[in-house]
N, C-alpha and C. Protein backbone atom coordinates (compact mmCIF):
# COMPACT_ATOMS: atom_id res chain seq x y z
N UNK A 1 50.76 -31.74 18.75
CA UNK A 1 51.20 -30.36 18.65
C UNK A 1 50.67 -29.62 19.89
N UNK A 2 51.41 -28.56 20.61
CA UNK A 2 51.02 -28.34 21.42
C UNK A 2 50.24 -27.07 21.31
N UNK A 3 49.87 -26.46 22.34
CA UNK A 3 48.75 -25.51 22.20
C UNK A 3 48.92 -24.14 22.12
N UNK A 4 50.67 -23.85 22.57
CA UNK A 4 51.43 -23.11 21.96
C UNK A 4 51.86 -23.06 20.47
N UNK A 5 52.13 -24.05 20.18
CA UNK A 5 52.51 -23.68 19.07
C UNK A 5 51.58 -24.03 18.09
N UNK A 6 50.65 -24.40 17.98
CA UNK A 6 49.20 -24.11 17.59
C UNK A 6 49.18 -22.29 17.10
N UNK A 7 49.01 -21.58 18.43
CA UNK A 7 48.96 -20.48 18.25
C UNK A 7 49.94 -19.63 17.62
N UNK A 8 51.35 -20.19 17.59
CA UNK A 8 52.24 -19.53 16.34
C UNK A 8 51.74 -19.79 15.19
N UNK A 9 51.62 -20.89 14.52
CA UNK A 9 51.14 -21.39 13.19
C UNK A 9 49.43 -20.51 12.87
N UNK A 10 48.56 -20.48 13.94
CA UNK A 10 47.80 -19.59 13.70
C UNK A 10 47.63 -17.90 13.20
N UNK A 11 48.39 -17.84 14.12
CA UNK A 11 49.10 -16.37 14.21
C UNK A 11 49.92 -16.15 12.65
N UNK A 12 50.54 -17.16 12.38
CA UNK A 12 51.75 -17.07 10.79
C UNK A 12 50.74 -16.91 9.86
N UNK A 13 49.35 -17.93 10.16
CA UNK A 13 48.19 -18.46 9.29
C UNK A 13 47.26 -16.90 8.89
N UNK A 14 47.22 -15.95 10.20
CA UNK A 14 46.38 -14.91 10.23
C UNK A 14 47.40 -13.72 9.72
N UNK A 15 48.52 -13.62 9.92
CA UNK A 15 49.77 -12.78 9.27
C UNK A 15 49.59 -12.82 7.68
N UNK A 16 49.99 -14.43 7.45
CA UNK A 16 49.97 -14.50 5.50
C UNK A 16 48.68 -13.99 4.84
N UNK A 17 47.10 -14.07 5.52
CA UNK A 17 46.15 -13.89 4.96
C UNK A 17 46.12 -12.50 4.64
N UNK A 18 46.20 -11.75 5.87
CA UNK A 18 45.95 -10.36 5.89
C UNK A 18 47.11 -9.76 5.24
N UNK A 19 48.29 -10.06 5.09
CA UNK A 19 49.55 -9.57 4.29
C UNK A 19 49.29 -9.57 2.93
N UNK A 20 48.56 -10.85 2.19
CA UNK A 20 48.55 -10.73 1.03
C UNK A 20 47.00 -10.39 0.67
N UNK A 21 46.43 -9.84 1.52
CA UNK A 21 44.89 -9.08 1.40
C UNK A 21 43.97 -10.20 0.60
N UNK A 22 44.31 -11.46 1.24
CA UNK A 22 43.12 -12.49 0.76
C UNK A 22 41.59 -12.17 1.22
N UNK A 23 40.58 -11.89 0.34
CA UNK A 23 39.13 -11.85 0.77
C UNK A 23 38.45 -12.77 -0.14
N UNK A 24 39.09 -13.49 -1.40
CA UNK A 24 38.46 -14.35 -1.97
C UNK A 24 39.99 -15.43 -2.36
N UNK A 25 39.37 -16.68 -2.21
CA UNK A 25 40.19 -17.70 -2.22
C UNK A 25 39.20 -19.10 -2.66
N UNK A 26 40.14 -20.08 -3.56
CA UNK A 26 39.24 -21.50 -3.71
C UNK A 26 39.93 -22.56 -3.02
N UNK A 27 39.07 -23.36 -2.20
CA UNK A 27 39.53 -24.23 -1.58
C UNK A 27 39.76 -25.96 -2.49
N UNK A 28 40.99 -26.18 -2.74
CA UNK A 28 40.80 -27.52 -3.58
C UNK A 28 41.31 -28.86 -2.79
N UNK A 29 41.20 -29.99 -3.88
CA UNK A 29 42.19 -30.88 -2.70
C UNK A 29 43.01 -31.54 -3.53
N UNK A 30 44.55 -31.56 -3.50
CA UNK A 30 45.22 -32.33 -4.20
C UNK A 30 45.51 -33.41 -3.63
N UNK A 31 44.65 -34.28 -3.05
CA UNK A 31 44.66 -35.69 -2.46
C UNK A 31 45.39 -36.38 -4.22
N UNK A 32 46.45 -37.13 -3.75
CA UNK A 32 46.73 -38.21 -4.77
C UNK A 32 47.89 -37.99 -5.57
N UNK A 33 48.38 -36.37 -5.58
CA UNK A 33 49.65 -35.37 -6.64
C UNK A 33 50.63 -35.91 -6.14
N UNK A 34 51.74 -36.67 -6.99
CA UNK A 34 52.57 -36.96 -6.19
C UNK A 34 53.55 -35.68 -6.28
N UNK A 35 54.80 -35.96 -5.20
CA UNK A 35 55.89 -34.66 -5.12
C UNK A 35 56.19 -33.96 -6.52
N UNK A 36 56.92 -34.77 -7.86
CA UNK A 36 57.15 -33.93 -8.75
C UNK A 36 56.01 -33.34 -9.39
N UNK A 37 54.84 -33.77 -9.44
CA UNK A 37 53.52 -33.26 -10.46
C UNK A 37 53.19 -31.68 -9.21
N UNK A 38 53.69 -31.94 -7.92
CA UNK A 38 52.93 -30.84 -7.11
C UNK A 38 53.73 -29.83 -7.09
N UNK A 39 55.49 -30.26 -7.81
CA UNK A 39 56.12 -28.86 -7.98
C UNK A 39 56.38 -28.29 -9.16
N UNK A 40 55.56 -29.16 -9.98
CA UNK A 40 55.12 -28.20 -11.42
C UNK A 40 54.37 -27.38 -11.08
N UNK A 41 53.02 -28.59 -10.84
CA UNK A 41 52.08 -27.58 -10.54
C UNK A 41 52.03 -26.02 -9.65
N UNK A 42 53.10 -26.14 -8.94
CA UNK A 42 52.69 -24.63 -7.92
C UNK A 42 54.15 -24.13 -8.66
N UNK A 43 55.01 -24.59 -9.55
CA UNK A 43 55.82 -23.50 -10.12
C UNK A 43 54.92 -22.85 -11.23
N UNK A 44 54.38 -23.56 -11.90
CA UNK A 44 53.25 -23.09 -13.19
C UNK A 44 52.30 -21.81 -12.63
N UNK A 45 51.65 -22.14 -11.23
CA UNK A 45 50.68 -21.13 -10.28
C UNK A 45 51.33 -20.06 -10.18
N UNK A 46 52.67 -20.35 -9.59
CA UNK A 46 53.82 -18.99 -9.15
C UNK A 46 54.02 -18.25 -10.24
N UNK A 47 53.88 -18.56 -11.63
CA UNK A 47 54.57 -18.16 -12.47
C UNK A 47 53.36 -16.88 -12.68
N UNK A 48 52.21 -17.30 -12.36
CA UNK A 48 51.03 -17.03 -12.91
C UNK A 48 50.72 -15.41 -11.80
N UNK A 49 51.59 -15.78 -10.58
CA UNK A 49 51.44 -14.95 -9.52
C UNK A 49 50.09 -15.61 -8.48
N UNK A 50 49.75 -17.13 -8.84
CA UNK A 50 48.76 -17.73 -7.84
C UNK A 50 49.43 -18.31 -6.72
N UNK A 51 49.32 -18.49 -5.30
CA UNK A 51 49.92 -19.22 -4.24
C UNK A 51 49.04 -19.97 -4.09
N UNK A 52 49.53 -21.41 -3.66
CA UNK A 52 48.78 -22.70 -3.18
C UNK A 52 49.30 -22.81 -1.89
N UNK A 53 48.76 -22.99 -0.86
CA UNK A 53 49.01 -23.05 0.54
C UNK A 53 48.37 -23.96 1.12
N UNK A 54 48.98 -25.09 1.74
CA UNK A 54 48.33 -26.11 2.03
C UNK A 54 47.97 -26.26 3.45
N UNK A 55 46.85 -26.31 4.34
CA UNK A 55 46.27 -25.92 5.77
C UNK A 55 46.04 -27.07 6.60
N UNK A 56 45.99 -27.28 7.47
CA UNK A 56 45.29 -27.87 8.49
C UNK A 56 43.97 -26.93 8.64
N UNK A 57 42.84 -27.51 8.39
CA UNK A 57 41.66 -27.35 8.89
C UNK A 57 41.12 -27.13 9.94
N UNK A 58 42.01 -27.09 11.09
CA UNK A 58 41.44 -27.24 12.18
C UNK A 58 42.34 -25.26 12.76
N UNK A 59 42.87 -25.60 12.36
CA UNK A 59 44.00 -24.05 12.00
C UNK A 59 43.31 -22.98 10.93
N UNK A 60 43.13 -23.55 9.97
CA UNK A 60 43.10 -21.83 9.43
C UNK A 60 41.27 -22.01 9.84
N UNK A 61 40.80 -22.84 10.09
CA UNK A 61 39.36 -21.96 10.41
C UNK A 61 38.99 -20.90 11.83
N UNK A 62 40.53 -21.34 12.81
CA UNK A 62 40.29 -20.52 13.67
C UNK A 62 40.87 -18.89 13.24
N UNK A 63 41.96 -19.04 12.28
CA UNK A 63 42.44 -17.90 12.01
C UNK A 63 41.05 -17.17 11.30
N UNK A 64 40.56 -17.85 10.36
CA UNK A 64 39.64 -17.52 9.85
C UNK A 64 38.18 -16.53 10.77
N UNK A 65 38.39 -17.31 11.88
CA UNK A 65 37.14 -17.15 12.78
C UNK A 65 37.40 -15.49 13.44
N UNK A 66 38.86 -15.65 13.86
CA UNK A 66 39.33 -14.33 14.01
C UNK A 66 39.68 -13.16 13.42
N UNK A 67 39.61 -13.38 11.95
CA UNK A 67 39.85 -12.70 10.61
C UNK A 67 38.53 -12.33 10.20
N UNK A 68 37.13 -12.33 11.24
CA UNK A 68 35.75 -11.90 11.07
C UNK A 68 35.45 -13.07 9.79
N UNK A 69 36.09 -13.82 9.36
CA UNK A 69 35.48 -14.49 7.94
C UNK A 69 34.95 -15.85 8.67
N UNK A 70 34.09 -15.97 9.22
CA UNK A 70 33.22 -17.13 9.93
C UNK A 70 32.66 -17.88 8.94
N UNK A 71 31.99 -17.05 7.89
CA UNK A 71 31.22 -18.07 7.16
C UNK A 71 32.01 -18.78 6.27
N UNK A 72 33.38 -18.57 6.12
CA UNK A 72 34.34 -19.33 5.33
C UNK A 72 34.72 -20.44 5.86
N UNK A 73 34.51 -20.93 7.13
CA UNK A 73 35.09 -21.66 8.32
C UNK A 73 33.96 -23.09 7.54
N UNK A 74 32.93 -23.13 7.04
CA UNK A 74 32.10 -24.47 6.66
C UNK A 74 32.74 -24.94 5.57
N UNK A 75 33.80 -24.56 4.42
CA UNK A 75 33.85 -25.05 3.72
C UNK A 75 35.62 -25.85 3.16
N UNK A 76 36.25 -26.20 4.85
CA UNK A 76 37.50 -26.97 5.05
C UNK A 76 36.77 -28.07 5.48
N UNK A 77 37.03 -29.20 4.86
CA UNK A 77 36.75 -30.54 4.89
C UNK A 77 37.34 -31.15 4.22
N UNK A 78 37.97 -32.48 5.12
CA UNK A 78 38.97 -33.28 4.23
C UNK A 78 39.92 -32.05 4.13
N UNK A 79 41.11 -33.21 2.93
CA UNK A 79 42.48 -32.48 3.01
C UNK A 79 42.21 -31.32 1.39
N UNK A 80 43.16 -30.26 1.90
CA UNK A 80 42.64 -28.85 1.59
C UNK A 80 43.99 -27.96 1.19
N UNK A 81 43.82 -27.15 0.14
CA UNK A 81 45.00 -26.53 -0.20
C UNK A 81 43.73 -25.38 -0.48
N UNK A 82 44.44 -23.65 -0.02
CA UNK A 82 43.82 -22.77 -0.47
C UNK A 82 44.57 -22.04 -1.83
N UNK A 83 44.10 -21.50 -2.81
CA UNK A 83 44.73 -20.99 -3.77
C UNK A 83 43.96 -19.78 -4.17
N UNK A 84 44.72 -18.91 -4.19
CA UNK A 84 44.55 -17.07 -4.29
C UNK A 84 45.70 -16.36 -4.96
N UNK A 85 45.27 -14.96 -5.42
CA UNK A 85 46.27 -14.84 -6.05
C UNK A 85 45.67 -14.04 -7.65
N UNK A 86 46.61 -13.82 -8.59
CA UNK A 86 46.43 -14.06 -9.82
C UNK A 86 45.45 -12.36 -9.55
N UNK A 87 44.72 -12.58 -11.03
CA UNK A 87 44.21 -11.16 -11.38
C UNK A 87 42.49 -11.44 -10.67
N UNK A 88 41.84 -12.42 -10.80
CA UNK A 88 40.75 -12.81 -10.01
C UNK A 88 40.68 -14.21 -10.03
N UNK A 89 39.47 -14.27 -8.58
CA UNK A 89 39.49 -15.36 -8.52
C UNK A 89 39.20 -16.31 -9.52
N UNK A 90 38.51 -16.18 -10.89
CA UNK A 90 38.00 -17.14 -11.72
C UNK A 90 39.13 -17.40 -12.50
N UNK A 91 40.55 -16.42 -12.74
CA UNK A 91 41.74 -16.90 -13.41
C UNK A 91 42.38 -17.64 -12.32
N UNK A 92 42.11 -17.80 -10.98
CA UNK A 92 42.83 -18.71 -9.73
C UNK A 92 41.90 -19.80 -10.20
N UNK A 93 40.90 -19.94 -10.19
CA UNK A 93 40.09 -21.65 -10.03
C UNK A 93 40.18 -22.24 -11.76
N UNK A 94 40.57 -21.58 -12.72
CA UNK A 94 40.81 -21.84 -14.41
C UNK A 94 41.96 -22.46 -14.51
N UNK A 95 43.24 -21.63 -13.66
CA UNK A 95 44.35 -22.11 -13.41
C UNK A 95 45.00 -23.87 -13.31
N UNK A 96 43.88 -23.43 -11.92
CA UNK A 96 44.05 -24.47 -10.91
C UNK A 96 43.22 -25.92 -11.77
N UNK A 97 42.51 -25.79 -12.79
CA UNK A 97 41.79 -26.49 -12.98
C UNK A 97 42.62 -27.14 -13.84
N UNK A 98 42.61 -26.60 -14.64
CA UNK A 98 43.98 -26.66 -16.19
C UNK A 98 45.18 -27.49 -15.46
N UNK A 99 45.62 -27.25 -14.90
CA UNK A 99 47.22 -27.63 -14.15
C UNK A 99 46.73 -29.03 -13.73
N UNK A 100 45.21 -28.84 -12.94
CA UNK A 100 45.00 -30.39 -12.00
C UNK A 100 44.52 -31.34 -13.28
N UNK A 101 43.95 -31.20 -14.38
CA UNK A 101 44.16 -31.75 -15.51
C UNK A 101 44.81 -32.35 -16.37
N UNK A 102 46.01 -31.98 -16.32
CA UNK A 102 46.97 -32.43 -17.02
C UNK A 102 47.89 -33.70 -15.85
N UNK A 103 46.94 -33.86 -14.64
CA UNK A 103 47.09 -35.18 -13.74
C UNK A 103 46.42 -36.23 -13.98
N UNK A 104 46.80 -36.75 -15.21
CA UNK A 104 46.05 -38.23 -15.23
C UNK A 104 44.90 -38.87 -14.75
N UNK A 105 43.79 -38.79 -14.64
CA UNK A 105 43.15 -39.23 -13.69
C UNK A 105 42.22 -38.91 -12.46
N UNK A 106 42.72 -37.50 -12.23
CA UNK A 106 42.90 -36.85 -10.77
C UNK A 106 41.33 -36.09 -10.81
N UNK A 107 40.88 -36.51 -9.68
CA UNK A 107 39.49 -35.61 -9.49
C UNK A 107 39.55 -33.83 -8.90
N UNK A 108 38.81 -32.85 -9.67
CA UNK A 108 39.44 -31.80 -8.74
C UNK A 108 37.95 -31.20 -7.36
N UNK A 109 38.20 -31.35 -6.23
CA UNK A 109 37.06 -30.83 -5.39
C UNK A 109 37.14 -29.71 -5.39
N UNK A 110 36.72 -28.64 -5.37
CA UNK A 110 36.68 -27.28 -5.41
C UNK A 110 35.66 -26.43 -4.75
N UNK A 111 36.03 -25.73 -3.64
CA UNK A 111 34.79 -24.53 -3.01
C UNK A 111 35.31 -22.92 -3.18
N UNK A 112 34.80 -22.26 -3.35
CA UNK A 112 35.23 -20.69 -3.95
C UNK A 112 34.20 -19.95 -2.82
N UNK A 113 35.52 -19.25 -2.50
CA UNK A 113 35.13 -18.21 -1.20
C UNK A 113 35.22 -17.20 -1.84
N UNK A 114 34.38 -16.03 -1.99
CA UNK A 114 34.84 -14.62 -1.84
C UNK A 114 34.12 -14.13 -1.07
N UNK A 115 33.89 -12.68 -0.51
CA UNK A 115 33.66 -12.08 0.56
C UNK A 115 31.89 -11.88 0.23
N UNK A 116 31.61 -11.75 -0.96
CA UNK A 116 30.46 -11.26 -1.65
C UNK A 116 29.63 -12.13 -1.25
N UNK A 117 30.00 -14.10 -2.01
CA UNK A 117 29.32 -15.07 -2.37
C UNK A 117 30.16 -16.02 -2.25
N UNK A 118 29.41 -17.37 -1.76
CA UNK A 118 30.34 -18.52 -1.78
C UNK A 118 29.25 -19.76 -2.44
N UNK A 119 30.31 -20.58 -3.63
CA UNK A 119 29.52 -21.41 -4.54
C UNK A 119 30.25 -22.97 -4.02
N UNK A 120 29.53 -23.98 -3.79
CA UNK A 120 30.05 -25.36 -3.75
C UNK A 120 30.24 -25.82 -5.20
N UNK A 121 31.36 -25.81 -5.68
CA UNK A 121 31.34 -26.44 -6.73
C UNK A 121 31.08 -28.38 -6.90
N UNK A 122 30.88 -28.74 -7.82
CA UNK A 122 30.40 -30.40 -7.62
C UNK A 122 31.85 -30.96 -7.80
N UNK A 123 32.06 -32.10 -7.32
CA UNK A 123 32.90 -32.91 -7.36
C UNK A 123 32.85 -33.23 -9.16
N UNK A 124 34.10 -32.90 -9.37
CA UNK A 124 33.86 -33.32 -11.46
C UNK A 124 35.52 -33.99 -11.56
N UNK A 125 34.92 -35.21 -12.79
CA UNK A 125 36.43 -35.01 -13.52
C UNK A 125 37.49 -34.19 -13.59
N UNK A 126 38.53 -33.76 -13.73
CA UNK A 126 39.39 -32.45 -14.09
C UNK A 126 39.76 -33.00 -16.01
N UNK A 127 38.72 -32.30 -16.21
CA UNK A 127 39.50 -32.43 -18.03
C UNK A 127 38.08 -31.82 -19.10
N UNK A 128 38.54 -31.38 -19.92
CA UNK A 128 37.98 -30.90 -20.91
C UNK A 128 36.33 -30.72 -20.74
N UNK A 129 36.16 -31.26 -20.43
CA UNK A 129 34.27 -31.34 -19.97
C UNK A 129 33.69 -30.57 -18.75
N UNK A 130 34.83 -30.51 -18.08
CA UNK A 130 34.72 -30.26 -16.18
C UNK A 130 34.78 -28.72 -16.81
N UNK A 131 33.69 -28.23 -16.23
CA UNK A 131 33.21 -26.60 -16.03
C UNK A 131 33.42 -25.97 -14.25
N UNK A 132 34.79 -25.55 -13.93
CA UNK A 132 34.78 -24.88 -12.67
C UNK A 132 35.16 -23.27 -13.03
């Protein structure tokens, strides 16, 4: 990709954030969802009014960097979908948890940004036991 257009996708990356007044967001990873389980899942989110947006890491931490949110920039690692949205963030990461649950199997990683405080959540099961 070139280094131009790097900077469009950045630029689109720093447009969507500030358009939809993201200051708290959870970072998850749907490593493993295949296509139909991932367009339940984000029609179920939509329905909810949550967006799942899936990043290059190497991209939104610069948008990020320029969006004054620096300290959000440590916690893209590995592959990464941000999800925001909804009435707060704890009905975005309940959501998200519930939905990645009903995936067979599926582990959910989870980091929760807000502007206040940021918590590493632990790597857990996704199902009935898993507290995010």
């Amino acid at each position: 990709m070139s280094k131009f257009v790097k900077g469009l996708l950045r630029a689109e990356l720093e447009k969507r954030i500030t358009a939809d007044n993201v200051t708290d967001f959870i970072v998850i990873s749907t490593q493993g969802v295949d296509g139909v389980d991932n367009n339940i899942m984000r029609g179920k989110l939509k329905g909810k009014g949550i967006k799942l947006m899936v990043v290059k890491n190497a991209l939104v931490k610069s948008a990020l960097s320029n969006l004054k949110m620096d300290a959000a920039t440590a916690i893209f690692t590995g592959p990464c979908a941000i999800a925001y949205g909804g009435d707060s963030i704890v009905d975005v990461a309940g959501l998200a948890r519930f939905r990645l649950s009903r995936l067979k199997g599926r582990f959910l990683k989870a980091r929760f940004w807000t502007a206040k405080v940021r918590k590493d959540f632990r790597r857990c099961r996704a199902g009935p036991s898993c507290r995010v």
